[in-house]
Protein backbone atom coordinates (compact mmCIF):
# COMPACT_ATOMS: atom_id res chain seq x y z
CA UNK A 1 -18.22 56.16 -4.98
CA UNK A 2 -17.33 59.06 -7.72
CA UNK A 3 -13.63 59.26 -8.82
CA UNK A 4 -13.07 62.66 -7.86
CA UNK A 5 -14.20 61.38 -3.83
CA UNK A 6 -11.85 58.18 -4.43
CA UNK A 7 -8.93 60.74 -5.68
CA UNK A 8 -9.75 63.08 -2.05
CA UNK A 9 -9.37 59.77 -0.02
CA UNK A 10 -6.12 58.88 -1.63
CA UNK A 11 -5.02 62.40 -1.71
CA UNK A 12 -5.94 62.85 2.27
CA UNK A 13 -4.30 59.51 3.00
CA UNK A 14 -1.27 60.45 1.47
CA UNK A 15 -0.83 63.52 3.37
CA UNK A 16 -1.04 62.19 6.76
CA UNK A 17 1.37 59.63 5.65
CA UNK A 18 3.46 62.34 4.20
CA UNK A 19 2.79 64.80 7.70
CA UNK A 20 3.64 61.47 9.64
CA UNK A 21 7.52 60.79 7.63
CA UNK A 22 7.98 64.79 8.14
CA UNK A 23 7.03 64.65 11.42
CA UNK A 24 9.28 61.00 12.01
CA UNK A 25 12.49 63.47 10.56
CA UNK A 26 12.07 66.51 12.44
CA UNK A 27 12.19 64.39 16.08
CA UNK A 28 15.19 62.38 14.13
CA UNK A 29 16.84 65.60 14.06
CA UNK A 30 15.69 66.94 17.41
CA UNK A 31 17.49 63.73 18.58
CA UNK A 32 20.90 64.31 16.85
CA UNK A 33 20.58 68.18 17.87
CA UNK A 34 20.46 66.80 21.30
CA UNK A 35 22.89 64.23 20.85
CA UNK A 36 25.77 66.55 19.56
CA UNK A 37 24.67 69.43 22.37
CA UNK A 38 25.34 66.42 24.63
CA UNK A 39 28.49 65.03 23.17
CA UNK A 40 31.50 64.76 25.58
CA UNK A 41 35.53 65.25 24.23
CA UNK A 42 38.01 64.61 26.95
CA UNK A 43 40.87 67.80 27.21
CA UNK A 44 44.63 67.44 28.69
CA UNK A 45 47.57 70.00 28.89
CA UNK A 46 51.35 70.08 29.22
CA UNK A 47 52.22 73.10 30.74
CA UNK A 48 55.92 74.92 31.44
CA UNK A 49 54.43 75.20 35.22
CA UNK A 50 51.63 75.49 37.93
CA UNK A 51 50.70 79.32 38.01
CA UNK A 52 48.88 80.99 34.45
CA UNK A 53 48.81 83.41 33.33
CA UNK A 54 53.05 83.19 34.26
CA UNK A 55 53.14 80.03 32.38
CA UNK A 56 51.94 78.86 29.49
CA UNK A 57 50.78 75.42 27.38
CA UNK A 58 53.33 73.43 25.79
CA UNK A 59 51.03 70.70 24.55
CA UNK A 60 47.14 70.52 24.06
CA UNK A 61 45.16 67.22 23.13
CA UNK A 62 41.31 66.95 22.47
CA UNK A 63 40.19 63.68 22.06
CA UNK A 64 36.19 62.51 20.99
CA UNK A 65 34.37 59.99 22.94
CA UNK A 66 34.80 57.07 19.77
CA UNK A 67 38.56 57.66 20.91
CA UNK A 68 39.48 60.28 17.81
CA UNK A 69 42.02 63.13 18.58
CA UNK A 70 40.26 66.45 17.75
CA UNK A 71 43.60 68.12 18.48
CA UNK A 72 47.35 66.84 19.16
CA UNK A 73 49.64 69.45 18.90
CA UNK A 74 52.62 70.77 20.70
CA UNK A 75 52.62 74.44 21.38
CA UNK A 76 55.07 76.82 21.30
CA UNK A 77 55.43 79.27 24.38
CA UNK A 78 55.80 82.44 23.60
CA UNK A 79 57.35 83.78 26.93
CA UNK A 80 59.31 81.16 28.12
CA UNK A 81 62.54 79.56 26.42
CA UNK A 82 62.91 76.75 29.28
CA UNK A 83 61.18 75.28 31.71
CA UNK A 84 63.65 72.32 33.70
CA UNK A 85 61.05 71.11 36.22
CA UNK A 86 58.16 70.61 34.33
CA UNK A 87 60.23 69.55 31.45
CA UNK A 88 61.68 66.49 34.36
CA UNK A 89 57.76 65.32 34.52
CA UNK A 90 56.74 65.42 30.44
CA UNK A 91 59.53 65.40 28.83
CA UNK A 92 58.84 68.35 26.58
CA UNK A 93 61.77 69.79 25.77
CA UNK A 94 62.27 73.42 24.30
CA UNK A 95 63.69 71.87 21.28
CA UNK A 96 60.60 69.78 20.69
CA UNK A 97 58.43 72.60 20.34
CA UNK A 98 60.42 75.32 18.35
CA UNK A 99 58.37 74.69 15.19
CA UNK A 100 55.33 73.97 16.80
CA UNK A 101 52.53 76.30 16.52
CA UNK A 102 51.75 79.11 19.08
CA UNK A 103 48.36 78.51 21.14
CA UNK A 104 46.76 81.59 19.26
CA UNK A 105 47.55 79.98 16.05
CA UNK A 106 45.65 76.66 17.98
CA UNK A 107 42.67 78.73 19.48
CA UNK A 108 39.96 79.03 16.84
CA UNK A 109 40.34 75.08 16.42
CA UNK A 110 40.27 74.45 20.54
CA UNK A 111 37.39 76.32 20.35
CA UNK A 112 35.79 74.19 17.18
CA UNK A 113 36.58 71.26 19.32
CA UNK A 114 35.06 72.18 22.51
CA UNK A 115 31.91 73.94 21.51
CA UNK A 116 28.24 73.49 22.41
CA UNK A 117 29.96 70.31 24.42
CA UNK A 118 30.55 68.35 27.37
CA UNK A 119 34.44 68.64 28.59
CA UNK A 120 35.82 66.16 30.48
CA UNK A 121 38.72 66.95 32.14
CA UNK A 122 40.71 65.08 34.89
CA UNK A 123 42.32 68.07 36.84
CA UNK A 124 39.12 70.38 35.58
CA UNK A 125 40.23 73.75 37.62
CA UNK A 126 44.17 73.35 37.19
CA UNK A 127 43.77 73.20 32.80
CA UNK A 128 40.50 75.42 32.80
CA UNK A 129 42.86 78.02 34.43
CA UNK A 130 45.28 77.91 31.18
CA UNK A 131 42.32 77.95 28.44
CA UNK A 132 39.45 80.00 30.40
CA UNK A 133 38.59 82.13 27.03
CA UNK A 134 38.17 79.03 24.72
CA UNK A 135 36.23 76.64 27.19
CA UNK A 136 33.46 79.65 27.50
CA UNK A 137 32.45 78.49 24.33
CA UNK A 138 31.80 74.54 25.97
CA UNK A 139 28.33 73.64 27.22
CA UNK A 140 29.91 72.10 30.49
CA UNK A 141 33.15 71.79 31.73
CA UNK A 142 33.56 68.80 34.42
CA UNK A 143 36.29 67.59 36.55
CA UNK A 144 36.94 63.58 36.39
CA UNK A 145 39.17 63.93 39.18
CA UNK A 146 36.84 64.83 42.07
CA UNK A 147 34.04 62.34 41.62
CA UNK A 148 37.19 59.11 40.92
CA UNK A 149 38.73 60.65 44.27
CA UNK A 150 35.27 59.73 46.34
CA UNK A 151 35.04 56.17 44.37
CA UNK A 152 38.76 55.57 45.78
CA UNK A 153 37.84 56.63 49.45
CA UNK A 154 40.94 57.83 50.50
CA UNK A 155 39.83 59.83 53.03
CA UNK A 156 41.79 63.44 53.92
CA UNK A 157 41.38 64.24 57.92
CA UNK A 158 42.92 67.45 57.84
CA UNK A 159 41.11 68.71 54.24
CA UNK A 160 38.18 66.80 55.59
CA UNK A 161 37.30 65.39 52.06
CA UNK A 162 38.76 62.60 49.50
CA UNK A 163 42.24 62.56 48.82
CA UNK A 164 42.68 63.93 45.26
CA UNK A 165 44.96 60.95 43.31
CA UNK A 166 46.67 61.29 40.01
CA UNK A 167 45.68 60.35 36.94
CA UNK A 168 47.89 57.19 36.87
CA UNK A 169 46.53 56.12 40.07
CA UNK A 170 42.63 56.73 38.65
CA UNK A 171 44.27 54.71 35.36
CA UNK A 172 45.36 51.68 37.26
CA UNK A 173 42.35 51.52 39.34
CA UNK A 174 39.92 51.04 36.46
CA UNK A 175 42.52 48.73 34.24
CA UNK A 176 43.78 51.70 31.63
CA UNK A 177 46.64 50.22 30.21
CA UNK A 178 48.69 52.87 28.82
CA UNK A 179 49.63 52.43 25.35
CA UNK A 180 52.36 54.90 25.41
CA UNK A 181 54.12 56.70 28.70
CA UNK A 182 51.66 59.19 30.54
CA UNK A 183 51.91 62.83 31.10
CA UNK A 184 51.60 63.34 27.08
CA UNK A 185 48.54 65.20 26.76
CA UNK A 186 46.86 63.04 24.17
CA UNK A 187 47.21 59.70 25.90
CA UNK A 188 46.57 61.49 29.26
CA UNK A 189 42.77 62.19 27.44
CA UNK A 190 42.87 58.47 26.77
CA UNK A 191 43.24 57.81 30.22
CA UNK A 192 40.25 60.01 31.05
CA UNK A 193 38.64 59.00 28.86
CA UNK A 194 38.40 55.60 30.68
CA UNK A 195 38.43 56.83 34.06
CA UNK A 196 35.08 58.88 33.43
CA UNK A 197 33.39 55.82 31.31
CA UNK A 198 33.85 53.41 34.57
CA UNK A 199 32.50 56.57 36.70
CA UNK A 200 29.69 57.12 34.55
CA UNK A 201 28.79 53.06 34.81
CA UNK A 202 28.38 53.08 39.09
């Protein structure tokens, strides 16, 4: 065998090898593409009331699926200066957010947070209502509430479907224990966090 056909071997040989490695990287990185398209962050909010566009957020938390917060920040209304009943349920005072930053300050990192992903929310159509231009940007929004409210089986004759329950209730029923007192939006995304990891088990 002649040198130069020895050199074409070795040269042919290490090409497929080298097409093989490139072709090894590029599904790699199909994968993670996929992966972070796929990847799920768990959204709560404190709110001055029920009814948006009337009220408005007074506290926003994004947490990841390893458990990081994304986003944990009061938010400071801009239309409202009190807010006595909702303020009796979290325990957001107006006082506690004066410095805090306004949600349009907060928007372009919601929307970092939440886009090209999965968002898990427990009460999916009452929060969705209070961030509907930043969630566009998500690849799915879905409620945790609905599916936990068929695992409990509490059954709603006149509604003729599953009682809704509250988070707390969905939190006890799987084991949460709360590290800190609930209806904070961050450890309310904790909570839902665990609630939707035993649904996605059954």
């Amino acid at each position: 065998m002649s040198v130069r056909r020895l050199a074409l071997m070795i040269l042919g040989s290490a090409f497929t090898y080298f097409q093989y490695q490139l072709k090894q990287l590029f599904a790699s990185l199909d994968f993670l593409q996929v992966a972070m398209q796929k990847m799920t962050v768990y959204l709560d909010t404190e709110t001055t009331g029920l009814s948006p566009p009337r009220d408005e957020i007074l506290e926003i938390g994004i947490l990841d699926d390893q458990g990081r917060a994304l986003i944990d920040s009061l938010v400071r209304p801009v239309n409202h200066s009190m807010w006595p009943g909702a303020q009796a349920i979290h325990g957001i005072s107006p006082a506690d957010v004066a410095n805090a930053p306004t949600l349009d300050e907060l928007r372009s990192g919601i929307i970092e947070a939440v886009k090209g992903r999965e968002v898990v929310i427990y009460n999916a159509v009452f929060d969705s209502r209070f961030l509907p231009a930043e969630l566009e940007y998500a690849a799915e929004v879905k409620c945790c509430m609905l599916p936990f409210a068929e695992v409990y089986g509490e059954w709603n004759d006149f509604r003729q479907n599953y009682k809704w329950q509250k988070l707390t209730t969905a939190a006890s029923y799987v084991g949460y224990q709360w590290p800190a007192t609930a209806h904070r939006a961050i450890e309310d995304c904790r909570a839902t966090r665990a609630v939707w990891r035993y649904l996605s088990q059954l």
